[in-house]
C-alpha atoms as a PDB file:
ATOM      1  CA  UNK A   1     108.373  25.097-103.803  1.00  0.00           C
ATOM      2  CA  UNK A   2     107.802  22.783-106.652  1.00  0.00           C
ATOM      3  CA  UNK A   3     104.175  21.781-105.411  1.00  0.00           C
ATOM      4  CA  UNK A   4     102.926  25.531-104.890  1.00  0.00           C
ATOM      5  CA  UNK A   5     104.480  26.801-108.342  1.00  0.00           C
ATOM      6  CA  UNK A   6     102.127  23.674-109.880  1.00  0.00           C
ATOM      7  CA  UNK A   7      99.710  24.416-107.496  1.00  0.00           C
ATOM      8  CA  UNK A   8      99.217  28.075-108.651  1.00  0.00           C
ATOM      9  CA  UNK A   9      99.305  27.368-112.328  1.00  0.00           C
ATOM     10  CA  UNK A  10      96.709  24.542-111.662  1.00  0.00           C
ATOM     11  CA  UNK A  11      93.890  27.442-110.564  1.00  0.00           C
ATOM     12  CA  UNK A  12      95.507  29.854-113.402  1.00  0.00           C
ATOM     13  CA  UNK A  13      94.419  27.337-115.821  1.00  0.00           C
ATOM     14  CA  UNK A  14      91.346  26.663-114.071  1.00  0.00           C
ATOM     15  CA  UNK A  15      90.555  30.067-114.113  1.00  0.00           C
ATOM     16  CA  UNK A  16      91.473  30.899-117.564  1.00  0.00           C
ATOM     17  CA  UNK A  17      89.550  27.751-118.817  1.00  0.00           C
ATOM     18  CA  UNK A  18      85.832  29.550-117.234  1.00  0.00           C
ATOM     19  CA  UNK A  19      86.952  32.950-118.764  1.00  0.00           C
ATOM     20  CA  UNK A  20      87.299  30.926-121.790  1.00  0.00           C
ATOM     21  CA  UNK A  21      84.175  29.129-122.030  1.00  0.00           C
ATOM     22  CA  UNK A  22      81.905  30.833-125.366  1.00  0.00           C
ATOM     23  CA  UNK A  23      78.721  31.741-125.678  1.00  0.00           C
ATOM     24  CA  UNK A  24      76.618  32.401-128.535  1.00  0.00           C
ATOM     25  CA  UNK A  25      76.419  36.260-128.873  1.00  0.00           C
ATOM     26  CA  UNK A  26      75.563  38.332-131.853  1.00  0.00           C
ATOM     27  CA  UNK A  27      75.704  42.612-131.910  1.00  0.00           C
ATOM     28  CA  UNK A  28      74.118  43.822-135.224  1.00  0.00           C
ATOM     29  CA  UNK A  29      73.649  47.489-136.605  1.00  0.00           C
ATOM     30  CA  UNK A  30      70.927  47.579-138.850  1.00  0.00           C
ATOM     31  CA  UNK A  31      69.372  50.395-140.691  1.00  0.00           C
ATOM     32  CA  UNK A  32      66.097  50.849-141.986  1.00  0.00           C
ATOM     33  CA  UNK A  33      63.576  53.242-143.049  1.00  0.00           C
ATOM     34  CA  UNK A  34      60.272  53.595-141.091  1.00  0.00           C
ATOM     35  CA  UNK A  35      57.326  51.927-143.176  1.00  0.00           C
ATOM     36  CA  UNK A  36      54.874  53.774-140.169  1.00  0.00           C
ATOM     37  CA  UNK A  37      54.832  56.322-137.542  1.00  0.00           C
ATOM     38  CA  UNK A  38      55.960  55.036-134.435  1.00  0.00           C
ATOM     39  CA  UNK A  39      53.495  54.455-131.634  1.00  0.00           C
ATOM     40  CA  UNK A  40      53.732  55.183-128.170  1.00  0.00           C
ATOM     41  CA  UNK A  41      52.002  53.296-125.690  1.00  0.00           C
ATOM     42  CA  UNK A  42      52.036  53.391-121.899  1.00  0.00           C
ATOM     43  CA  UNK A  43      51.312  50.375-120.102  1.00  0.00           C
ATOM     44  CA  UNK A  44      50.793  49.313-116.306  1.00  0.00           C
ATOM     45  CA  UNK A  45      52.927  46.013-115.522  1.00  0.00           C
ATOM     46  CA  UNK A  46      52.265  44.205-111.510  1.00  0.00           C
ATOM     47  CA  UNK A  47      49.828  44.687-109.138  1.00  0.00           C
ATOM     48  CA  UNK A  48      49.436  46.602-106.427  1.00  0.00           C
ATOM     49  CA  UNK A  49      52.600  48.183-104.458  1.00  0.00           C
ATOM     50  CA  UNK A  50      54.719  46.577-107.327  1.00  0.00           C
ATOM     51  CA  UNK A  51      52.744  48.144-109.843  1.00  0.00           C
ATOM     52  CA  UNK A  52      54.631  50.032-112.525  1.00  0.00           C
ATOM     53  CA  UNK A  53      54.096  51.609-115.780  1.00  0.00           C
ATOM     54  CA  UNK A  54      56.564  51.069-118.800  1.00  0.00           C
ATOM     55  CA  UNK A  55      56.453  53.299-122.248  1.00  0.00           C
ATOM     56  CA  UNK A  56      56.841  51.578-125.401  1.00  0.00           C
ATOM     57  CA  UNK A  57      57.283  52.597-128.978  1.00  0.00           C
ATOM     58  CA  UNK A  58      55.916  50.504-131.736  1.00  0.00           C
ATOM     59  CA  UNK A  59      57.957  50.508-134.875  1.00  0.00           C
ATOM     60  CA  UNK A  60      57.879  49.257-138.344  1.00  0.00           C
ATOM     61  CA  UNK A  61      60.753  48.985-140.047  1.00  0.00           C
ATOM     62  CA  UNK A  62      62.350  48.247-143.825  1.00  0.00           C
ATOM     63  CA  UNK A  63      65.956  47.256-142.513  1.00  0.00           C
ATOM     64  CA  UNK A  64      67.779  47.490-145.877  1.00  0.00           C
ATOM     65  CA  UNK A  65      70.988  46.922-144.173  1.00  0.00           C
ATOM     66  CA  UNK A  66      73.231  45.033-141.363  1.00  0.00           C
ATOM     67  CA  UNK A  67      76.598  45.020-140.488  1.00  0.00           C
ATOM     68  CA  UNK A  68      78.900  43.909-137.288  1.00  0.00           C
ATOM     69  CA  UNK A  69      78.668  45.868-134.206  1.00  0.00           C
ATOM     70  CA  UNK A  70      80.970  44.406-132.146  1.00  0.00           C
ATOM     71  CA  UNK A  71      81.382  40.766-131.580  1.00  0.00           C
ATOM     72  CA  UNK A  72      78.835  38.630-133.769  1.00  0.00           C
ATOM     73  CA  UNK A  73      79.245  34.878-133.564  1.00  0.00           C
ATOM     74  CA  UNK A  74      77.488  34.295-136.594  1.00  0.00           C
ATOM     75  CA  UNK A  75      78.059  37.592-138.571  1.00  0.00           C
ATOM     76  CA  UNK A  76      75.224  39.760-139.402  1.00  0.00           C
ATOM     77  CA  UNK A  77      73.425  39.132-142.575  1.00  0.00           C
ATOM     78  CA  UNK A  78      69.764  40.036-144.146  1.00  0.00           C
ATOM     79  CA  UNK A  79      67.838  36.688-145.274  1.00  0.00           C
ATOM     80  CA  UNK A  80      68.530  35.965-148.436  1.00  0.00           C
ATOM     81  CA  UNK A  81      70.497  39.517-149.411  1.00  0.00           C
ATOM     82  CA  UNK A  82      66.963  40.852-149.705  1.00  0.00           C
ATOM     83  CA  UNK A  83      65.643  44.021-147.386  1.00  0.00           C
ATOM     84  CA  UNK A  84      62.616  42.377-144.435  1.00  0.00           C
ATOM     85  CA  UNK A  85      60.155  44.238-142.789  1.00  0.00           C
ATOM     86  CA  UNK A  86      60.666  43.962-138.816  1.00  0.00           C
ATOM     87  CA  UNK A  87      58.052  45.348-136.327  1.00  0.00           C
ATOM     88  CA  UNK A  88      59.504  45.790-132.504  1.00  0.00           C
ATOM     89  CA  UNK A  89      58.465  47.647-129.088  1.00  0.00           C
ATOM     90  CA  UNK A  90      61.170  49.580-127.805  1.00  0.00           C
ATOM     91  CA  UNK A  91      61.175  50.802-124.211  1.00  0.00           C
ATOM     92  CA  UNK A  92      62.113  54.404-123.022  1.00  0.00           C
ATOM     93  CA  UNK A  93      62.793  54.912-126.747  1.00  0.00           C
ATOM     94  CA  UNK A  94      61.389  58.729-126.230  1.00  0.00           C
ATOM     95  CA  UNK A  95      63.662  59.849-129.211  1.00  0.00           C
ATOM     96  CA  UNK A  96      61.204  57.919-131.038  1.00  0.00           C
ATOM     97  CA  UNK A  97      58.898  61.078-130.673  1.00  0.00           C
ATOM     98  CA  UNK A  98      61.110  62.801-133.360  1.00  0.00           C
ATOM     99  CA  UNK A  99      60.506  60.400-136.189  1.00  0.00           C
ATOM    100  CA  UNK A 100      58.018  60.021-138.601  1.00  0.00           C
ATOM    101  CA  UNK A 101      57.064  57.338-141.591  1.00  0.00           C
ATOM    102  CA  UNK A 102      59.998  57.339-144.144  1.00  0.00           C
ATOM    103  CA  UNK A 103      62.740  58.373-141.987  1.00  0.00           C
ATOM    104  CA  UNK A 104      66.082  56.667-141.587  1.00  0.00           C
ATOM    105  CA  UNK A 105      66.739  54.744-138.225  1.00  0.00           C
ATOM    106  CA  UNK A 106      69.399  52.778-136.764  1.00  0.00           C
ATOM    107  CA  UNK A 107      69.003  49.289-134.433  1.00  0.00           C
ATOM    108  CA  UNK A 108      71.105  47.431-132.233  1.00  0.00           C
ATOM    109  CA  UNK A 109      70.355  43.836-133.136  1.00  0.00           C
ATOM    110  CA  UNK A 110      71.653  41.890-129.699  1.00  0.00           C
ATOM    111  CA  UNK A 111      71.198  38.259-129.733  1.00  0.00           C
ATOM    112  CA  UNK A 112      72.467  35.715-127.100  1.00  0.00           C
ATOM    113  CA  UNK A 113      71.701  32.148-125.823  1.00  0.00           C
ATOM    114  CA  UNK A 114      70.536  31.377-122.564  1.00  0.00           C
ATOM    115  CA  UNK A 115      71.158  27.948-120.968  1.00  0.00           C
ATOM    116  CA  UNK A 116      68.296  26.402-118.649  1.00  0.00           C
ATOM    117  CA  UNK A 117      70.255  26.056-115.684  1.00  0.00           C
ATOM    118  CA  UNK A 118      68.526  22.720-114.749  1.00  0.00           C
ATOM    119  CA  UNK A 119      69.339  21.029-118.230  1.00  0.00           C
ATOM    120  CA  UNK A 120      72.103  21.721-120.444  1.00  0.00           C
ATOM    121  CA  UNK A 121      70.809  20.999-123.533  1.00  0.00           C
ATOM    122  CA  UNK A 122      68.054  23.290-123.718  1.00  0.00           C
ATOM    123  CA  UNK A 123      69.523  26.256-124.819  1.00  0.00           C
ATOM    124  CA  UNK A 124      67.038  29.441-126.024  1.00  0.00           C
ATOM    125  CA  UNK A 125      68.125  32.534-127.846  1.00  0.00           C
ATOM    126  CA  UNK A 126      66.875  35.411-126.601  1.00  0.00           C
ATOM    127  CA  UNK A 127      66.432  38.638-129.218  1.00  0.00           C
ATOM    128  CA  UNK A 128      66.585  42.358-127.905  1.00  0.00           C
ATOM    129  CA  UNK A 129      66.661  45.420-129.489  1.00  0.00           C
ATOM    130  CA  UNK A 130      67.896  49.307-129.138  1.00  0.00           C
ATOM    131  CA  UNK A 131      67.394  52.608-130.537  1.00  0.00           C
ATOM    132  CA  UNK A 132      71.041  53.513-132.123  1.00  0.00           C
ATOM    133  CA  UNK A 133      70.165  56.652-133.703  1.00  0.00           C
ATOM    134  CA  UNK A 134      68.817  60.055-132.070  1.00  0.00           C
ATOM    135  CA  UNK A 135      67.220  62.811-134.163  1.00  0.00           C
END
């Protein structure tokens, strides 16, 4: 009885130790004010039977603010407490179509690091963002 009771909490701990195991993430709001009108573009991606088109909208951005949106490693901060200008593509952003230069919008700022699964040490963040805002 002993052995299976120290069995089983062996593989709880085992387990718990891989739920455990962190990872760089960061989820950032920021806000901004468009410095442009966005642009939509429609582009073709593959060839042939795997061919497929993707919209994108082309931003500018003056993000004057950013703040924690849910868990952020390494809090969310502008550079140097001083507003940047940030240009991204956004797919299937079609709310996008509302906006116009000057207008307030709202980004989900989603960072997190990807391990190279054949060496450990390289490690590569990997930046994505997301409309957070409709009009």
């Amino acid at each position: 009885m002993k052995t299976i009771c120290r069995v089983i909490s062996f593989i709880i701990c085992i387990l718990f130790s891989q739920i455990a195991t962190a990872s760089f993430q960061n989820l950032c709001l920021l806000t901004g004010t468009l410095l442009e009108d966005p642009q939509h573009g429609i582009f073709s991606i593959g060839e042939g039977e795997q061919e497929h088109e993707i919209s994108v909208f082309d931003i500018k951005v003056l993000i004057t603010k950013s703040e924690k949106r849910g868990r952020a490693d390494h809090g969310c901060f502008l550079p140097n407490d001083k507003p940047y200008e940030l240009e991204v593509g956004l797919e299937k952003a079609f709310q996008l179509r509302n906006y116009k230069k000057g207008d307030q919008v709202e980004l989900i700022q989603y960072e997190r690091d990807i391990e190279d699964w054949k060496d450990d040490s390289k490690v590569e963040t990997e930046t994505s963002y997301f409309l957070a805002t409709e009009k």
